[in-house]
N, C-alpha and C. Protein backbone atom coordinates (compact mmCIF):
# COMPACT_ATOMS: atom_id res chain seq x y z
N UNK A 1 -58.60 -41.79 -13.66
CA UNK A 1 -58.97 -40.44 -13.27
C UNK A 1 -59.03 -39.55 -14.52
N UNK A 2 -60.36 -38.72 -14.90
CA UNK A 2 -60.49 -38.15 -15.89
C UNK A 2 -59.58 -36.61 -15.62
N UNK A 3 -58.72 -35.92 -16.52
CA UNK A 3 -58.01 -34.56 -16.34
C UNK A 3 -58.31 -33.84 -17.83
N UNK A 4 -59.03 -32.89 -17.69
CA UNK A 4 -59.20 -31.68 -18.90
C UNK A 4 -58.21 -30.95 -18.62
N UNK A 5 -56.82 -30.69 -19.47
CA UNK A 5 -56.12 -29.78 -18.86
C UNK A 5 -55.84 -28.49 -20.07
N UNK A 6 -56.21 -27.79 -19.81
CA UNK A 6 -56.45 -26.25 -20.38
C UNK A 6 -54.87 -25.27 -20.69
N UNK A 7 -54.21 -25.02 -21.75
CA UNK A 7 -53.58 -24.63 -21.97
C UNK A 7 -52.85 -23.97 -23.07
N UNK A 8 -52.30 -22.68 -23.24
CA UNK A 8 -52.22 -21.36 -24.30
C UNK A 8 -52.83 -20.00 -23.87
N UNK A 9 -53.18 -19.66 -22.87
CA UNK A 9 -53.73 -18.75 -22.38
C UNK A 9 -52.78 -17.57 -21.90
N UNK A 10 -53.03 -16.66 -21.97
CA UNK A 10 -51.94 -15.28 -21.80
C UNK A 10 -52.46 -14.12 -21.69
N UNK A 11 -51.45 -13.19 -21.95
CA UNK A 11 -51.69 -11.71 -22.04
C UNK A 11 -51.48 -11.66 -23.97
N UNK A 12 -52.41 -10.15 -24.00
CA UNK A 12 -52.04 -10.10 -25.51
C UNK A 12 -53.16 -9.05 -25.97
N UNK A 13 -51.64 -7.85 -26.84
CA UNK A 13 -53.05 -6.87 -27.05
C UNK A 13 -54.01 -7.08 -27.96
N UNK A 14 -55.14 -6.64 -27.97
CA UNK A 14 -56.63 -6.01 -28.84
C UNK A 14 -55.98 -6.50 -30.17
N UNK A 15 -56.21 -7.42 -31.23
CA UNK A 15 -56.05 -7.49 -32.16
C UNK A 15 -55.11 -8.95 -32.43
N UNK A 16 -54.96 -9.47 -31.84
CA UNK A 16 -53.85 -10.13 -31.41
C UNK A 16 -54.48 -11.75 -31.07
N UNK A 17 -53.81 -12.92 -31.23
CA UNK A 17 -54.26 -14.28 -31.45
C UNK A 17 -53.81 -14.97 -30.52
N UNK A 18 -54.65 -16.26 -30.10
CA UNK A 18 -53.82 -16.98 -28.96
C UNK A 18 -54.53 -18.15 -29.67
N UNK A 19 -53.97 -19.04 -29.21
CA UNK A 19 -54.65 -20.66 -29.30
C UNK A 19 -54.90 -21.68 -28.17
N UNK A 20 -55.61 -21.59 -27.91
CA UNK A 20 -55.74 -23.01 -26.55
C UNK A 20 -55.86 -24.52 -27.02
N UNK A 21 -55.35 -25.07 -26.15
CA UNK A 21 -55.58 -26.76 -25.82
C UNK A 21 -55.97 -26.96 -24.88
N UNK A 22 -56.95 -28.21 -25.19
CA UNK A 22 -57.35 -29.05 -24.08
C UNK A 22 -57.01 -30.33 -24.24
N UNK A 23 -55.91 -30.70 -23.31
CA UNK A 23 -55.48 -32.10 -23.22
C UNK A 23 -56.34 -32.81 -22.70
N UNK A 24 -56.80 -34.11 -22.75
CA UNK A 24 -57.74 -35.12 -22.41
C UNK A 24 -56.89 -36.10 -21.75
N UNK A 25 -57.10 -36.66 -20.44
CA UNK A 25 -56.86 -38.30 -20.22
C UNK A 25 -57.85 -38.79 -19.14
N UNK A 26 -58.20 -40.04 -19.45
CA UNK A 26 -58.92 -40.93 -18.69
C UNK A 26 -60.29 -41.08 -19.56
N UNK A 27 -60.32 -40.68 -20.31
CA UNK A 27 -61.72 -40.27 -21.55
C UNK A 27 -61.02 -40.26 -22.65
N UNK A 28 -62.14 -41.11 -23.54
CA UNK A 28 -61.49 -40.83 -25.15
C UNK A 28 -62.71 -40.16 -25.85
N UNK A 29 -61.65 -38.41 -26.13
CA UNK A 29 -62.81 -37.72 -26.53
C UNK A 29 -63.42 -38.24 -27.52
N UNK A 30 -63.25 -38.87 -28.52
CA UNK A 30 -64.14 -39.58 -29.57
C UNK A 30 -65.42 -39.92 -29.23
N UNK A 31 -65.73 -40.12 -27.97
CA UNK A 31 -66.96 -40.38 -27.58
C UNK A 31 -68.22 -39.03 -27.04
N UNK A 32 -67.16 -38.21 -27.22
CA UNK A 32 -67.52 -37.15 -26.34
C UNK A 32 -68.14 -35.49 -26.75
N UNK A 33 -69.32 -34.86 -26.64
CA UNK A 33 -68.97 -33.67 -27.26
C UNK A 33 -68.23 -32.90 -26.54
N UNK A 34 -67.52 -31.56 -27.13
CA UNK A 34 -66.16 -31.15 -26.71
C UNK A 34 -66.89 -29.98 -26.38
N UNK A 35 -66.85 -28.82 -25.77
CA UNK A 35 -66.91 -27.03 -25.75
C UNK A 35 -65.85 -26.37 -24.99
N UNK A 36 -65.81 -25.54 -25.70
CA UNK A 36 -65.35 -24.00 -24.75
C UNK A 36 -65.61 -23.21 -23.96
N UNK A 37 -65.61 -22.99 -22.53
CA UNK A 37 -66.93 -21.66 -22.13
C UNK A 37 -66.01 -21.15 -21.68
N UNK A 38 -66.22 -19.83 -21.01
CA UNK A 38 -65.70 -19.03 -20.50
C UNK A 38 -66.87 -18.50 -19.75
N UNK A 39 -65.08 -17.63 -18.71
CA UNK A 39 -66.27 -16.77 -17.35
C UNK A 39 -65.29 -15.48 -17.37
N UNK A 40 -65.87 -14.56 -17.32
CA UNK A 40 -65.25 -12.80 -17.10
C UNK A 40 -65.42 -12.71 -15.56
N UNK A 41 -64.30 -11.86 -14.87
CA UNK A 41 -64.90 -11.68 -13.72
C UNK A 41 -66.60 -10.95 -13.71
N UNK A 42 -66.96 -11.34 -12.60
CA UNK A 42 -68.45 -11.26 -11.83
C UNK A 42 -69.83 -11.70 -13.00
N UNK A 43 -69.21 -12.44 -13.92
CA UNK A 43 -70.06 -12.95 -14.94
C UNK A 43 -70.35 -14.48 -14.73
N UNK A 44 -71.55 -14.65 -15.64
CA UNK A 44 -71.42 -15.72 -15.46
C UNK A 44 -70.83 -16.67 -16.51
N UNK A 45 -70.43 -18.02 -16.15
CA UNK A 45 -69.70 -18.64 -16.98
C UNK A 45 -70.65 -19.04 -18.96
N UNK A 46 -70.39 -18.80 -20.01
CA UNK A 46 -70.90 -18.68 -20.84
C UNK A 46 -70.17 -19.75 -22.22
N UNK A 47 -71.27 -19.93 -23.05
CA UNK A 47 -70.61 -21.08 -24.08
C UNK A 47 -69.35 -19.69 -24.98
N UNK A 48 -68.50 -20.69 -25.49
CA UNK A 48 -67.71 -20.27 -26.18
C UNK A 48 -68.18 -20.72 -27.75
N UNK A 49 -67.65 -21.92 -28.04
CA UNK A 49 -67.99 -22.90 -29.14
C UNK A 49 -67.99 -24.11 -28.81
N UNK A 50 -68.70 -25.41 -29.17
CA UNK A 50 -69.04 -26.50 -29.11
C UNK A 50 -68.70 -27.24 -30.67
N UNK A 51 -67.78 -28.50 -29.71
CA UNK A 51 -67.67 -29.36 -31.26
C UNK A 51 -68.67 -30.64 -30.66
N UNK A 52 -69.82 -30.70 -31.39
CA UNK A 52 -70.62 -31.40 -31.04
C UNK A 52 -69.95 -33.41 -31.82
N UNK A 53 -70.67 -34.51 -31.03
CA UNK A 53 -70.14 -35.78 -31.12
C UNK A 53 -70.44 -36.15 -32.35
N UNK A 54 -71.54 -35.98 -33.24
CA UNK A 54 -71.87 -35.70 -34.29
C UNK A 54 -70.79 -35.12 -35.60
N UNK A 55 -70.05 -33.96 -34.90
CA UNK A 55 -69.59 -33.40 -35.82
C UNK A 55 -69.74 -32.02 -35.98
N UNK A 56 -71.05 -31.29 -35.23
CA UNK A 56 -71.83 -30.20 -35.75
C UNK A 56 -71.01 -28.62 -34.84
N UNK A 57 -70.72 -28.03 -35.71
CA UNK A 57 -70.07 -27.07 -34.47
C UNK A 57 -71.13 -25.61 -34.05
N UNK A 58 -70.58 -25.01 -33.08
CA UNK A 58 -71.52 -24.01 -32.28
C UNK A 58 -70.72 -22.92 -31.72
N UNK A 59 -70.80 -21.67 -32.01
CA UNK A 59 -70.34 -20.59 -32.07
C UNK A 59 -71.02 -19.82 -30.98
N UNK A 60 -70.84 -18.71 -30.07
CA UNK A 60 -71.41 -17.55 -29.54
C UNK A 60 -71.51 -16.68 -30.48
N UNK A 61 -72.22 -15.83 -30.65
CA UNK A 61 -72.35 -14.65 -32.08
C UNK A 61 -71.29 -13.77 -31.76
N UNK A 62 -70.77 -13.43 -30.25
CA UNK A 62 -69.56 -12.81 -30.04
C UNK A 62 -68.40 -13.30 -30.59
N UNK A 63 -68.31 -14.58 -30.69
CA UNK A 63 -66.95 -14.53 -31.85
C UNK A 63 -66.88 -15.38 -32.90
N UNK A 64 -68.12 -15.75 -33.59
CA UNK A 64 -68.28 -15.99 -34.90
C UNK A 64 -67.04 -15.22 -35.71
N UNK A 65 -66.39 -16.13 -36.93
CA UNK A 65 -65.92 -15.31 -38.08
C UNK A 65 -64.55 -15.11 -37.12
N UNK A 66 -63.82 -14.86 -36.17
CA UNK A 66 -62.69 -14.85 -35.14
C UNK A 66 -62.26 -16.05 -34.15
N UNK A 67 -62.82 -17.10 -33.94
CA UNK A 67 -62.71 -18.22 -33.35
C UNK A 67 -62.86 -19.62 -33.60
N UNK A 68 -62.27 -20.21 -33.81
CA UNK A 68 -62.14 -21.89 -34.45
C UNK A 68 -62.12 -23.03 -33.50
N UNK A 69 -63.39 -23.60 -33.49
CA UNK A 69 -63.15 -24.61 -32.55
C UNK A 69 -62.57 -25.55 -33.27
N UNK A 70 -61.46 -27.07 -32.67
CA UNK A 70 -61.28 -27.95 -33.48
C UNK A 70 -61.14 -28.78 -32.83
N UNK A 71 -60.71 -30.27 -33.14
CA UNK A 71 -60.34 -31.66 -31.98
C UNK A 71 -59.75 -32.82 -33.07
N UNK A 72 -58.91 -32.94 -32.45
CA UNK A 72 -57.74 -34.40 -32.97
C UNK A 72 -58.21 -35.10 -31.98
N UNK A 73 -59.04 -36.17 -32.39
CA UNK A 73 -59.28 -37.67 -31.47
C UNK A 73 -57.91 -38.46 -31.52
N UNK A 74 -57.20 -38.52 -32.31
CA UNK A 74 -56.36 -39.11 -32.75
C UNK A 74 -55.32 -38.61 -31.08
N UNK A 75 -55.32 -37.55 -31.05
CA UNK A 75 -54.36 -36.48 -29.94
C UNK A 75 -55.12 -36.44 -28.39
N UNK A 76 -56.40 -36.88 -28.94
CA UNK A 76 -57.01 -36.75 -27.70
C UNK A 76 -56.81 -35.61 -27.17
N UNK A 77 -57.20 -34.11 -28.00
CA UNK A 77 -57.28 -32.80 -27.36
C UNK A 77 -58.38 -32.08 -28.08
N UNK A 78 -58.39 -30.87 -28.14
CA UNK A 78 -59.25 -29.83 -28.61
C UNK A 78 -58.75 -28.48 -28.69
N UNK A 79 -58.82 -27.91 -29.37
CA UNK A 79 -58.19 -26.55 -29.80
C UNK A 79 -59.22 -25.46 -29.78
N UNK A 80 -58.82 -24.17 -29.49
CA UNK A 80 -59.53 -23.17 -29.91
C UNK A 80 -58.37 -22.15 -31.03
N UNK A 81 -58.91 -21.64 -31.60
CA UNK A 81 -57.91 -21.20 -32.59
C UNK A 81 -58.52 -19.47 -31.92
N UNK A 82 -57.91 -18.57 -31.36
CA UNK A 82 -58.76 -16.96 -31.57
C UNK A 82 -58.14 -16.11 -32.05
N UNK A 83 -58.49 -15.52 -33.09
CA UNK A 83 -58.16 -14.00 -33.78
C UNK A 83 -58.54 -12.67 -33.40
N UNK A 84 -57.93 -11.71 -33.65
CA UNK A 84 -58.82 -10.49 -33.59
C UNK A 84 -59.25 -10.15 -31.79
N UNK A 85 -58.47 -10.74 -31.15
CA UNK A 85 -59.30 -10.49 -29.68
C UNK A 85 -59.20 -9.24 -29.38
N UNK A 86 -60.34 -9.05 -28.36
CA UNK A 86 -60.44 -7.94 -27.98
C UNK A 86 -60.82 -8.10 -26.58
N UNK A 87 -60.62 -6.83 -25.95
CA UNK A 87 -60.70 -7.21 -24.29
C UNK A 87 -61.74 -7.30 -23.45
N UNK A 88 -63.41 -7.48 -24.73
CA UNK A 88 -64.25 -8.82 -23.55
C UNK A 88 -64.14 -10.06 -24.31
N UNK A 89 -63.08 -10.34 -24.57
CA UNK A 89 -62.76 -11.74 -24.44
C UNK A 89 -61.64 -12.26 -23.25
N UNK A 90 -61.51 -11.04 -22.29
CA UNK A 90 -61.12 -11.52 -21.28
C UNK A 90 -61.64 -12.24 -20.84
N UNK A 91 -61.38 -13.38 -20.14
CA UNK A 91 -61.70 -14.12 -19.05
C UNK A 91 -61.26 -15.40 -19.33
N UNK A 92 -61.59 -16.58 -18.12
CA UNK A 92 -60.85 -17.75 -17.65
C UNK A 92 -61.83 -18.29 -18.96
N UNK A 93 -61.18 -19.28 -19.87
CA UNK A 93 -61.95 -20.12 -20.23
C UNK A 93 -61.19 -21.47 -19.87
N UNK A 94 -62.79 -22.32 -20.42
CA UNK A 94 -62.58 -24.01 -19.76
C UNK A 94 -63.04 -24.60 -20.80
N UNK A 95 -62.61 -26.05 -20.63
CA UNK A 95 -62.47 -27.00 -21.41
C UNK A 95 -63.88 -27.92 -20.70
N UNK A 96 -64.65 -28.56 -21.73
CA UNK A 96 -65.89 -29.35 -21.45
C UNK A 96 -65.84 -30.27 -21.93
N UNK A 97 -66.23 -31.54 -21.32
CA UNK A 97 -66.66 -33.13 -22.42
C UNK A 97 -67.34 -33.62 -21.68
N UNK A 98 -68.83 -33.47 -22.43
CA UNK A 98 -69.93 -34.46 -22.17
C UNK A 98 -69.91 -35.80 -23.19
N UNK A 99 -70.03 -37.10 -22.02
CA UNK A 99 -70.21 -38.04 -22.91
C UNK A 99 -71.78 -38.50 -23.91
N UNK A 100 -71.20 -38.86 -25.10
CA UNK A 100 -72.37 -38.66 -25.76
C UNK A 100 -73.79 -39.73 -26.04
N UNK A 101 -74.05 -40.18 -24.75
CA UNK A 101 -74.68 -41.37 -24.69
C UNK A 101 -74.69 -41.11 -23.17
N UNK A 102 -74.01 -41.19 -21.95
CA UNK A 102 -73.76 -41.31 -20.44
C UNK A 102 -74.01 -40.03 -19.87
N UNK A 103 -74.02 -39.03 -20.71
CA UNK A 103 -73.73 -37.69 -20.32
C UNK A 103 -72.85 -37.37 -18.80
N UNK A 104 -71.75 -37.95 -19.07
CA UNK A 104 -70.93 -37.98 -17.90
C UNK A 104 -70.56 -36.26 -18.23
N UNK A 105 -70.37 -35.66 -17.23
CA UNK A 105 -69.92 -34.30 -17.60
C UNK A 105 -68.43 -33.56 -17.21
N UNK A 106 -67.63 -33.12 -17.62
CA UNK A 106 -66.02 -32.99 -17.18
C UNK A 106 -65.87 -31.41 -17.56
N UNK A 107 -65.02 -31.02 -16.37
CA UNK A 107 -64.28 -29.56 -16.96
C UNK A 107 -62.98 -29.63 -16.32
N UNK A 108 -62.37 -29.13 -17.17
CA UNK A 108 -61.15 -28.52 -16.87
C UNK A 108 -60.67 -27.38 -15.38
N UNK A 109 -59.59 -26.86 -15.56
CA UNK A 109 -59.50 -26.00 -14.43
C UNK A 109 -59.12 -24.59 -14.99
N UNK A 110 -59.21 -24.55 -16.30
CA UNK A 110 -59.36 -23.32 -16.71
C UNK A 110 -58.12 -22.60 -17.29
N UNK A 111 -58.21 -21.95 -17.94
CA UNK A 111 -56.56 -20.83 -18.35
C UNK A 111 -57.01 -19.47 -18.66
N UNK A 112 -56.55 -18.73 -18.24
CA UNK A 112 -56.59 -16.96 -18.10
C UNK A 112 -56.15 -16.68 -19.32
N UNK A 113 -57.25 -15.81 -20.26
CA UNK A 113 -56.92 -15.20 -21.42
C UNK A 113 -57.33 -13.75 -21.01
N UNK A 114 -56.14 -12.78 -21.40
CA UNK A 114 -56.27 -11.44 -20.73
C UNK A 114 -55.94 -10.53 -22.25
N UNK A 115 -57.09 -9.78 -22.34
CA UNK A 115 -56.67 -8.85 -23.79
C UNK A 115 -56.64 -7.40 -23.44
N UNK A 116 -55.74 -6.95 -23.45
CA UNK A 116 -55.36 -5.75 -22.64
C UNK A 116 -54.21 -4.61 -23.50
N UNK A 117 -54.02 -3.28 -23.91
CA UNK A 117 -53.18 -2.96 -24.40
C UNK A 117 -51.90 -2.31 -22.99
């Protein structure tokens, strides 16, 4: 059974850093490209950053220069590193792995990042 499980998510004011994980099992992300998306309430769900299978990474222009995607195959997870948040970076984000050949597709169940003073 494949589980994306999403976790580091909080409260935290305007200016202020959090880091997420995405734990992997039943999939070895090595095979896999990895992303981030997120959803704001009544929005729709949107890319964050992408660590592509390749290697190649992918940013939203909203948080270029403030957000680090990363991934330990070794750990079988994925990280987001965020700086500087501010409060439309509220919302649920999720964890993604498409396989890179099968295009099997997986998400997570999400973790609440709330930037609020």
């Amino acid at each position: 059974q494949v589980q994306l499980v999403e976790s580091g998510g909080g409260l935290v004011q305007p200016g202020g850093s959090l880091r997420l994980s995405c734990a992997a099992s039943g999939i070895s992300i090595r095979l896999y490209a990895m992303g981030w998306y997120r959803q704001a309430p009544g929005k729709q769900r949107e890319l964050v950053a992408t660590y592509a299978y390749g290697g190649s990474l992918t940013y939203a222009d909203s948080v270029k220069g403030r957000f680090t995607i990363s991934r330990d195959n070794a750990e079988n997870a994925m990280y987001l590193e965020m700086n500087n948040l501010q409060p439309e970076d509220t919302a649920v984000y999720y964890c993604n792995a498409v396989h890179h050949y099968y295009s099997n597709n997986f998400w997570g169940q999400g973790t609440q990042v709330t930037v609020s003073s």
